[in-house]
Protein backbone atom coordinates (compact mmCIF):
# COMPACT_ATOMS: atom_id res chain seq x y z
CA UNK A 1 -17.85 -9.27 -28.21
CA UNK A 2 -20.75 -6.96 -26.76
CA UNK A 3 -24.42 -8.00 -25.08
CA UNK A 4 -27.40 -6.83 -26.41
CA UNK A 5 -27.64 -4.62 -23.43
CA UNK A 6 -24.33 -3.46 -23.74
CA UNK A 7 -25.14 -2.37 -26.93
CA UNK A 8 -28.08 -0.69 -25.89
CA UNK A 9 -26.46 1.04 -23.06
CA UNK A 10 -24.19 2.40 -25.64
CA UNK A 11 -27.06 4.32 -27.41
CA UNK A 12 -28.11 5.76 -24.26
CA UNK A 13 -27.21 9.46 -24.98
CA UNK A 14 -27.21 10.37 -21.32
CA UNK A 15 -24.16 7.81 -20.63
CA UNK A 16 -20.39 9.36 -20.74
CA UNK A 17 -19.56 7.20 -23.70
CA UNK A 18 -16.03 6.68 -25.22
CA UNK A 19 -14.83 9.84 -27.52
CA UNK A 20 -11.83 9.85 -29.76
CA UNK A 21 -10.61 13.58 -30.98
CA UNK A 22 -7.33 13.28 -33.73
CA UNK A 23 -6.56 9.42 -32.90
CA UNK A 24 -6.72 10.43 -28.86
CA UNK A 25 -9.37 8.90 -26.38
CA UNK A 26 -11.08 11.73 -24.12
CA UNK A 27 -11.93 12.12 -20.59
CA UNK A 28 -16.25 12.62 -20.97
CA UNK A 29 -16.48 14.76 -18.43
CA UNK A 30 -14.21 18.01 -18.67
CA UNK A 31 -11.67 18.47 -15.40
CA UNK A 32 -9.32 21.11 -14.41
CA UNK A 33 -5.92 20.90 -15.60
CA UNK A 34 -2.99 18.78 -13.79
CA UNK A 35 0.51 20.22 -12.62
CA UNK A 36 2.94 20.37 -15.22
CA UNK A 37 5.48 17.94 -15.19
CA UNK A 38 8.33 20.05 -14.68
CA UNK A 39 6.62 21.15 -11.98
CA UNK A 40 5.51 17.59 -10.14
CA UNK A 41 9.54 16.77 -11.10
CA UNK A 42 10.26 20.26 -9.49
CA UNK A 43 8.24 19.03 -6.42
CA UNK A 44 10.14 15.69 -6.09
CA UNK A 45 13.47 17.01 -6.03
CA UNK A 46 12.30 19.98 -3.26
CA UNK A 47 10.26 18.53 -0.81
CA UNK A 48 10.49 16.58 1.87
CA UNK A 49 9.42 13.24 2.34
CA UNK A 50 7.87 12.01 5.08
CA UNK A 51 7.30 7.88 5.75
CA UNK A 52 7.32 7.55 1.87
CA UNK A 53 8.14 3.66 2.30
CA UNK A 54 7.62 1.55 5.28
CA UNK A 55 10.14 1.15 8.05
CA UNK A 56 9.52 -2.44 8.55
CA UNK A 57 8.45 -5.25 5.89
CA UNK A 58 4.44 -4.86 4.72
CA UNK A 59 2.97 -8.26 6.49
CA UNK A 60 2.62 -10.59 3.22
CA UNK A 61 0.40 -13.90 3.59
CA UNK A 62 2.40 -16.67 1.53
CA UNK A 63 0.08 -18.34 -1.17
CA UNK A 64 0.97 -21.23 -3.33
CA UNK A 65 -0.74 -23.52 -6.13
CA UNK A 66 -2.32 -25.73 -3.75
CA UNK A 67 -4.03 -23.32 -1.57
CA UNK A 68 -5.63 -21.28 -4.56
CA UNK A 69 -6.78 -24.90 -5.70
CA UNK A 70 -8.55 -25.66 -2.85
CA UNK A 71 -10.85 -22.37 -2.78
CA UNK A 72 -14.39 -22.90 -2.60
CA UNK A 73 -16.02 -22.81 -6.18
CA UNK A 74 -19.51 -21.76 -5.25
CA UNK A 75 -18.07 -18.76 -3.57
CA UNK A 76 -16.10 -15.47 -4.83
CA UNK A 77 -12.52 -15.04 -3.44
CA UNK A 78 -10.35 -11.93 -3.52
CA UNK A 79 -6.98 -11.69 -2.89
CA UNK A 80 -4.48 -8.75 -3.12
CA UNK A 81 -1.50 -9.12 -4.76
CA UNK A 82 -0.22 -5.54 -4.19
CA UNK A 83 -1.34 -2.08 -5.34
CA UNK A 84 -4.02 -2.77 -7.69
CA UNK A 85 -2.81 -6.72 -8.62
CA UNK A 86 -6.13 -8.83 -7.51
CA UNK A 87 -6.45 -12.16 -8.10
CA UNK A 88 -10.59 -13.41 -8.51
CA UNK A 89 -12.42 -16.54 -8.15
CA UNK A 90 -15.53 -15.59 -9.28
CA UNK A 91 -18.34 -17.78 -10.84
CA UNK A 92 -15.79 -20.79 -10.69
CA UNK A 93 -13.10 -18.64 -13.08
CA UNK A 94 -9.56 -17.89 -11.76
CA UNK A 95 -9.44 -14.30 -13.02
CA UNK A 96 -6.41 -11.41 -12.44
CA UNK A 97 -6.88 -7.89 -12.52
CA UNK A 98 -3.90 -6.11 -13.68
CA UNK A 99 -1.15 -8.02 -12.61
CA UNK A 100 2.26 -6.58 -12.08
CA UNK A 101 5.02 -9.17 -10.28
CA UNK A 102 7.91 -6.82 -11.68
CA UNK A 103 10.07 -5.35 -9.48
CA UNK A 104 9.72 -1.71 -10.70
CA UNK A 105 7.01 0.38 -12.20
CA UNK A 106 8.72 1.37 -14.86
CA UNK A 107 9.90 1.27 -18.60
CA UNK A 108 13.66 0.43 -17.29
CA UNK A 109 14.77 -2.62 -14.47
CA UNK A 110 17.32 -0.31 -12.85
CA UNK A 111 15.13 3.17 -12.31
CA UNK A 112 11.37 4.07 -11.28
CA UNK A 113 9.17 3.23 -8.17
CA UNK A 114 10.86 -0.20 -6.48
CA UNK A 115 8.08 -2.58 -4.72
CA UNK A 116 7.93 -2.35 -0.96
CA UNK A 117 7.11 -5.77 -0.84
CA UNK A 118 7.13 -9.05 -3.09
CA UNK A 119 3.69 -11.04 -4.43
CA UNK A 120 2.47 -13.64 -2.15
CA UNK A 121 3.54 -16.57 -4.83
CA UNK A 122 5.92 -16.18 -7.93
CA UNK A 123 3.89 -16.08 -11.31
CA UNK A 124 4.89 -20.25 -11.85
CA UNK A 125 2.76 -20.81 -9.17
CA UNK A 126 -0.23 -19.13 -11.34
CA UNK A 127 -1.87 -22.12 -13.35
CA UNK A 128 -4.76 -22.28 -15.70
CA UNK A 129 -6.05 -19.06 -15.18
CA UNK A 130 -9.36 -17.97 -17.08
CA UNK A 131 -8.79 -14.50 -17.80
CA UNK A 132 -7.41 -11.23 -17.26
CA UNK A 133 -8.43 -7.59 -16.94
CA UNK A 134 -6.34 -4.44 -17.93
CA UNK A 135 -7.44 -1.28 -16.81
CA UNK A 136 -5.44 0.87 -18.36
CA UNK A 137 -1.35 1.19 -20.10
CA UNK A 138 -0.01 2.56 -17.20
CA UNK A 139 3.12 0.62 -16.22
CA UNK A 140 1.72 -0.16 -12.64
CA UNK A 141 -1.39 -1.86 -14.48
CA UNK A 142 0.31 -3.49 -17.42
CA UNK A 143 3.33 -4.93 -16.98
CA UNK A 144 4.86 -6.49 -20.08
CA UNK A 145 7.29 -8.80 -17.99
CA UNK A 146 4.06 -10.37 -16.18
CA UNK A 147 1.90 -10.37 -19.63
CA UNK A 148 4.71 -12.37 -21.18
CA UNK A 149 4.73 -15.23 -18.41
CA UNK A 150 1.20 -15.32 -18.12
CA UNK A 151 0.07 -15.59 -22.24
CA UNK A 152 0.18 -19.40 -22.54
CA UNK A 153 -1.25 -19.84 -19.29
CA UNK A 154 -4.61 -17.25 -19.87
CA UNK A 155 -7.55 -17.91 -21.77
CA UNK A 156 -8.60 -14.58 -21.79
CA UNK A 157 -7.65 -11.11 -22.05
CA UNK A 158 -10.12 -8.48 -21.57
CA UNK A 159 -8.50 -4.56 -22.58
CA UNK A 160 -9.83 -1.21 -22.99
CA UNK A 161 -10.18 -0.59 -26.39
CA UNK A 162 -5.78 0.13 -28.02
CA UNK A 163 -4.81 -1.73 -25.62
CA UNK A 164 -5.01 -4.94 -27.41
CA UNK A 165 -2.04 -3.70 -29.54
CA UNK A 166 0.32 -3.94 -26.70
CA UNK A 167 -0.78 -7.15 -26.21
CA UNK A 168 -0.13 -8.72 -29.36
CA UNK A 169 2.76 -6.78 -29.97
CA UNK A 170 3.95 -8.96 -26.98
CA UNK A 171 2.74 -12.43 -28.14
CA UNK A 172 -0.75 -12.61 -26.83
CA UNK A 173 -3.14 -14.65 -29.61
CA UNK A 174 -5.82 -12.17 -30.94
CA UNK A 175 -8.75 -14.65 -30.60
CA UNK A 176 -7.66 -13.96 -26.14
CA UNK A 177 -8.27 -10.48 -26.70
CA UNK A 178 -11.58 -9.32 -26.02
CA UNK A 179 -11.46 -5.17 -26.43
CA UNK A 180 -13.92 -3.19 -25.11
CA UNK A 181 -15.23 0.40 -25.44
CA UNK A 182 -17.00 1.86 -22.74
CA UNK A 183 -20.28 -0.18 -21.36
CA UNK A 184 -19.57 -2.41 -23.53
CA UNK A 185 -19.33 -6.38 -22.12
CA UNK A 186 -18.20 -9.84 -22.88
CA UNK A 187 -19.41 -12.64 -21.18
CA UNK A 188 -17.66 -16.22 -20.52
CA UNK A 189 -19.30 -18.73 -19.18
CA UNK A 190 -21.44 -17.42 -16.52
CA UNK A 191 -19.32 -14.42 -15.89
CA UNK A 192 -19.84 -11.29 -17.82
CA UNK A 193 -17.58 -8.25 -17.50
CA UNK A 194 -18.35 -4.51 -18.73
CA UNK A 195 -15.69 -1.69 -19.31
CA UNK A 196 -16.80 1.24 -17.72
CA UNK A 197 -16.13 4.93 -17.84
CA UNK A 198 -13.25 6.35 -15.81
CA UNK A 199 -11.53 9.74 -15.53
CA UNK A 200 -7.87 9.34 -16.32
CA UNK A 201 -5.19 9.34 -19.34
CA UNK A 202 -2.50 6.35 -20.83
CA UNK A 203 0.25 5.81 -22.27
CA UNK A 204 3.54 4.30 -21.99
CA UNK A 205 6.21 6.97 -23.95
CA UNK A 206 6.53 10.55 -24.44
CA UNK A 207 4.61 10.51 -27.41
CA UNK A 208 2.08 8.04 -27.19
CA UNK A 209 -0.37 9.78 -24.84
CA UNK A 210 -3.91 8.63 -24.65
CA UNK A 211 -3.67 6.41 -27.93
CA UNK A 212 -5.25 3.84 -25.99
CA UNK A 213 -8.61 3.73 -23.48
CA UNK A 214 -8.74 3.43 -19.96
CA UNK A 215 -11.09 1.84 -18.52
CA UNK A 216 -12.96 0.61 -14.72
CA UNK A 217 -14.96 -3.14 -14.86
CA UNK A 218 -17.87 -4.46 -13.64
CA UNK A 219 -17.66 -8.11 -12.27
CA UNK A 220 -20.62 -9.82 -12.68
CA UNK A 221 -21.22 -13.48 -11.43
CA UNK A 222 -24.16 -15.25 -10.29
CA UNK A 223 -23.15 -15.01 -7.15
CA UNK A 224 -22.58 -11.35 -6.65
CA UNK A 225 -21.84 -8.41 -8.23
CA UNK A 226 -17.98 -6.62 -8.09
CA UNK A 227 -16.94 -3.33 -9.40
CA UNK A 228 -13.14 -2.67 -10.09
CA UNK A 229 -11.78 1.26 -10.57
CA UNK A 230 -9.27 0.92 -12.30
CA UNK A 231 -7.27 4.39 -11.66
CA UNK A 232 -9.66 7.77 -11.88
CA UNK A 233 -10.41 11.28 -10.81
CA UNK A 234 -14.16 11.69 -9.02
CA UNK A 235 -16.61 12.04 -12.18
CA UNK A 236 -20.22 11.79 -12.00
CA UNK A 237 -19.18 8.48 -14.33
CA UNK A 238 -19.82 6.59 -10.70
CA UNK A 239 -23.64 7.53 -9.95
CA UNK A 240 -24.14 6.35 -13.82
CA UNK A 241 -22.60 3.03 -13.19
CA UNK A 242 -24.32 2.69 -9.88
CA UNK A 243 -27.63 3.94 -11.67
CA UNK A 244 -26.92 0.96 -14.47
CA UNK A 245 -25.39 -1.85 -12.57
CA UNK A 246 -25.29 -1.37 -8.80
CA UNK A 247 -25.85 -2.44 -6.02
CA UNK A 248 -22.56 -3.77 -5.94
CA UNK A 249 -21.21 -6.60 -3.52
CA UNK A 250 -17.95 -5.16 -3.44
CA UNK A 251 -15.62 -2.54 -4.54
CA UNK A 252 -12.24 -2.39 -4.80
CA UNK A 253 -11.78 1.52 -5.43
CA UNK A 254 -8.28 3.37 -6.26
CA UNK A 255 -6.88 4.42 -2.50
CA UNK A 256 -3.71 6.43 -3.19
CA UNK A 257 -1.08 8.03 -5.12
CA UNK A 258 -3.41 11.27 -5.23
CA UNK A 259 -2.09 14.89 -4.51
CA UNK A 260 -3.30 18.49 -5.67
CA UNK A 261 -0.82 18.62 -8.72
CA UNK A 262 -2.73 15.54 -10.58
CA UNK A 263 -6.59 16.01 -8.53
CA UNK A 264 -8.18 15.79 -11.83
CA UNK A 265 -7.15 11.50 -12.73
CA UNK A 266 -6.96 10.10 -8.78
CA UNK A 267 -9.34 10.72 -5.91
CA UNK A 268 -8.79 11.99 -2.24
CA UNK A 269 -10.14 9.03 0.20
CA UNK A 270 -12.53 10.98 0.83
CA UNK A 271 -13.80 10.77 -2.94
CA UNK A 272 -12.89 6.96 -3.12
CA UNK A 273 -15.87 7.18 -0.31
CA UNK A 274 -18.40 9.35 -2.38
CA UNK A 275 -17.28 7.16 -5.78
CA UNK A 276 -18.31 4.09 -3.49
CA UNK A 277 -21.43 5.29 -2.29
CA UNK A 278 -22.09 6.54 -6.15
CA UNK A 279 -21.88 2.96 -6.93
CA UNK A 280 -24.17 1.89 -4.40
CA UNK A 281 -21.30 -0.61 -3.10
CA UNK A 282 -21.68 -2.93 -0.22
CA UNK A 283 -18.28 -3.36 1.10
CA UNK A 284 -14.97 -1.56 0.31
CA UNK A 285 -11.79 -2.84 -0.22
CA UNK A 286 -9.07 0.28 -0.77
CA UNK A 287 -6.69 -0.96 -3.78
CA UNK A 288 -3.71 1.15 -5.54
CA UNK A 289 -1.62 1.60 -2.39
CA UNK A 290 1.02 -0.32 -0.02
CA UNK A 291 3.13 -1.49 -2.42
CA UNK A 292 5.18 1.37 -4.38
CA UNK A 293 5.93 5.36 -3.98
CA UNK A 294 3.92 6.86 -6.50
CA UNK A 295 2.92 10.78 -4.51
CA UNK A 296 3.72 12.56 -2.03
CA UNK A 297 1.71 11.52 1.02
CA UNK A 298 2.88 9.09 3.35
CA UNK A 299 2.74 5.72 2.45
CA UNK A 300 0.35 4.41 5.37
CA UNK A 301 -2.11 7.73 4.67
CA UNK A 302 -4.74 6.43 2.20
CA UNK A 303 -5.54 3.59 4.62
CA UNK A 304 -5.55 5.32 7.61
CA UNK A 305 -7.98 8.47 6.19
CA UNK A 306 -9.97 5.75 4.74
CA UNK A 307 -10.27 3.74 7.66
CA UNK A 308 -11.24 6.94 9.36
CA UNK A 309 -13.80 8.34 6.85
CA UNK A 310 -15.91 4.57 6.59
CA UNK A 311 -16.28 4.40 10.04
CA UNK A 312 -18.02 7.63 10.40
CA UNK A 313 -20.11 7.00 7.39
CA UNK A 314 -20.71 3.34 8.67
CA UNK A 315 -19.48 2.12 5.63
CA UNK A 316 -17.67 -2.09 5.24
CA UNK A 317 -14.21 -1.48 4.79
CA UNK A 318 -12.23 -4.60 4.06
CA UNK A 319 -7.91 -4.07 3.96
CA UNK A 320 -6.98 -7.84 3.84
CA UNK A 321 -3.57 -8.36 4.15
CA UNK A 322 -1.17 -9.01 0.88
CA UNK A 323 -2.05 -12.87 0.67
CA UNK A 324 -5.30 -12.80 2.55
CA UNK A 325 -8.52 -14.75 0.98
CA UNK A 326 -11.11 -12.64 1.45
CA UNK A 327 -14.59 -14.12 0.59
CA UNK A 328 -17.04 -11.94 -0.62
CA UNK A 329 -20.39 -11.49 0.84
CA UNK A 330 -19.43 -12.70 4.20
CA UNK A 331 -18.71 -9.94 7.43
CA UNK A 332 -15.54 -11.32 7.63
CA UNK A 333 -13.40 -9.14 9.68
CA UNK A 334 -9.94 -7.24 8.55
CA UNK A 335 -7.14 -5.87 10.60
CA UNK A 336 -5.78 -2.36 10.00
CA UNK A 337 -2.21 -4.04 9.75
CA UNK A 338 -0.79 -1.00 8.21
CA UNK A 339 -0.84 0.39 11.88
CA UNK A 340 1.94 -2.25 13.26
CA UNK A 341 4.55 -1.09 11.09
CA UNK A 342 4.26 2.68 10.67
């Protein structure tokens, strides 16, 4: 379901708006080519690694049932998960952003990227929750395991548009599915939520490449206003969601897995900085890190450069702990807990 000004947004000719060539969605802006992937494999097997996992256990903040009960309504809660899992309070919703409680990023239980640290709760501790947002098909967004415990228990599932298919394909009701093309929105209650552009790919197989959309989200409550990445390469896509929605409250911006070999669909920290003041964001929280191997950079790196990089530009950075309520709006103060277990 779209807004009127959704729709009118849409016929905005100066917007990056979705494009489908031969049944595949396109990138709107054009980038330079990735690394082969004989190559990037090539690369794996070659180099060396250095601090790829942690030495000692990532500092998780136990949650349970109780304690998400007993957040204030009035105010909008964030809490990290790992990598880009955030669970939302917003506008008195219970919300997840692309939850993934499996134990590997991948299309087998034996083989991929292994979690460097469990959730803060197990998924039965998850009740009545309002609604969920996919970003995108990539197994460290969409996690069938987590999609199948969580369909009884969501009202609503909000997908880039192909993505929907996935979902129903696993048991989700159609009349949950709200799918969305670029700047388009659906609104619930007093919460509405627009799919905006990214720079990125999908898919899931060999030979199901970008069949479905990606997508990043805007998150916006009475309250304040949230933006959500999703996974993307630097595009001027940011200044034209900052232009159209900012200033934002908050941003929780893509943070790592980036390297040369794939530049063109994830940012450098030092683009997750330009992408946030694009957006005209308030505070920064780095997502999509510190919780599975996914480049070649040390694991600790995207926090510590962008750490580094918002100080000098005298920008909020907020890197809550795995567990930790962090209330938006409010100067509340975050460690750089990464640095204790290097």
């Amino acid at each position: 379901m779209s807004t009127p000004l959704a729709s009118a947004m849409a016929a905005d000719t100066s917007l990056f708006t979705t494009q489908v060539n031969d049944g595949k969605y396109q990138n709107a802006q054009a980038m330079p080519a990735n690394a082969s992937v004989w190559g990037i494999l090539w690369r794996y097997v070659s180099e060396q690694r250095v601090d790829a996992a942690p030495s000692k256990g990532i500092p998780v903040m136990p949650l349970n049932a109780s304690q998400l009960a007993a957040l204030p309504v009035e105010q909008s809660s964030i809490i990290r998960f790992g990598h880009s899992s955030v669970y939302m309070q917003v506008a008195g919703q219970r919300w997840l952003i692309d939850p993934v409680f499996s134990q590997r990023t991948s299309p087998f239980s034996f083989i991929g990227p292994k979690r460097f640290h469990q959730p803060p709760l197990e998924l039965s501790d998850l009740e009545n929750i309002d609604g969920v947002l996919i970003s995108h098909d990539h197994y460290d967004h969409l996690d069938k395991h987590s999609i199948k415990l969580l369909k009884d228990k969501v009202q609503h599932f909000v997908v880039p548009e192909g993505v929907d298919q996935h979902l129903l394909d696993w048991g989700v009701e159609a009349n949950k599915i709200s799918r969305l093309r670029w700047w388009q929105s659906a609104s619930f209650g007093d919460l509405t939520v627009a799919a905006t552009p990214t720079q990125h790919f999908s898919g899931r197989g060999l030979f199901d490449g970008n069949q479905t959309l990606w997508a990043s989200y805007v998150i916006d409550a009475p309250e304040q206003r949230i933006f959500f990445s999703g996974d993307s390469g630097y595009f001027d896509g940011f200044k034209q969601i900052g232009e159209r929605y900012g200033p934002f409250d908050l941003t929780m911006m893509e943070t790592g897995a980036y390297d040369k070999d794939w530049s063109a669909v994830h940012m450098t920290p030092e683009q997750t900085l330009q992408a946030h003041l694009d957006l005209k964001g308030k505070a920064l929280m780095p997502v999509h890190n510190s919780t599975f191997d996914l480049a070649f950079h040390s694991w600790y790196e995207p926090l510590e450069r962008i750490s580094y990089l918002s100080e000098l530009a005298d920008v909020q950075l907020v890197t809550p702990k795995i567990g930790e309520v962090f209330t938006v709006g409010q100067a509340q103060k975050t460690a750089a807990w990464w640095r204790d277990i290097k």
